[in-house]
Each structure stands twice: as C-alpha cells, then as structure tokens.
Protein backbone atom coordinates (compact mmCIF):
# COMPACT_ATOMS: atom_id res chain seq x y z
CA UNK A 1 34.49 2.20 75.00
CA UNK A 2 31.27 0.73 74.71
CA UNK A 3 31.12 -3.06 74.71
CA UNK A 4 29.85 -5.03 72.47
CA UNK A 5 26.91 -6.94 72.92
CA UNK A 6 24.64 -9.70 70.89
CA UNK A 7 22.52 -12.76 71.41
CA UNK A 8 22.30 -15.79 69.92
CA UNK A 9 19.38 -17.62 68.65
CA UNK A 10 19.77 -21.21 69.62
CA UNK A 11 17.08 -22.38 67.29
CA UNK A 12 18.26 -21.24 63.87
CA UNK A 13 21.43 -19.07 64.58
CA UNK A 14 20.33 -15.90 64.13
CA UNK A 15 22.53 -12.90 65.62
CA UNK A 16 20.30 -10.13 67.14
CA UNK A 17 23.21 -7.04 67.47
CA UNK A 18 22.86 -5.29 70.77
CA UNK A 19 20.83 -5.73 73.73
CA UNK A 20 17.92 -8.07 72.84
CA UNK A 21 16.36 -6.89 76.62
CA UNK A 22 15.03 -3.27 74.91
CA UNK A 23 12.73 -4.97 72.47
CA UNK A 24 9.35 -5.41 73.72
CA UNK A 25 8.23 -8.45 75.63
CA UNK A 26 6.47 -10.13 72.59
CA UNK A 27 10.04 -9.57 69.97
CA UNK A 28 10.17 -12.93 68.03
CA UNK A 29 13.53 -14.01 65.93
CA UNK A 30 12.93 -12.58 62.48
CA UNK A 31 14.14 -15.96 61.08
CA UNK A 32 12.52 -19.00 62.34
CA UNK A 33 10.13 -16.96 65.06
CA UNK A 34 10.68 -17.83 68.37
CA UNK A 35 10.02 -15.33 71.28
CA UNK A 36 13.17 -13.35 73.14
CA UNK A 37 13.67 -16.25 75.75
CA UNK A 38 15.02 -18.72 73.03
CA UNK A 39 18.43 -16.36 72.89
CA UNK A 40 21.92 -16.74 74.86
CA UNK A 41 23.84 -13.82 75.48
CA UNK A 42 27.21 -14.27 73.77
C-alpha cells in the first residue's frame, strides 16, 4: 500500500497532496505564494 503523503503550508494552510519534492524548483503555494521551502511534511 502506498502511503500517503502531503505538506503543509505554514503560511496560509494550504495542503499540497503528494510529494511537493516533484514540482519544479520555482513551485509557489497556489494560495498566498510562497516558494516550496515554506512547507512541512506532515
């Protein structure tokens, strides 16, 4: 079974669904638009 995975922007909340590591270096939150390094692994 495949886990799981999603990260969690700590600015605004936002969920990204999956691994936020295959989106290009430059991804920004769709919501409030900070870049990929602003999100926790949950």
């Amino acid at each position: 079974m495949e886990e799981k995975v999603s990260y969690l922007c700590t600015v605004c909340g936002y969920v990204y669904e999956g691994d936020i590591n295959q989106e290009p270096d430059d991804y920004i939150c769709p919501i409030c638009g900070v870049g990929k390094d602003m999100f926790e692994k949950q």
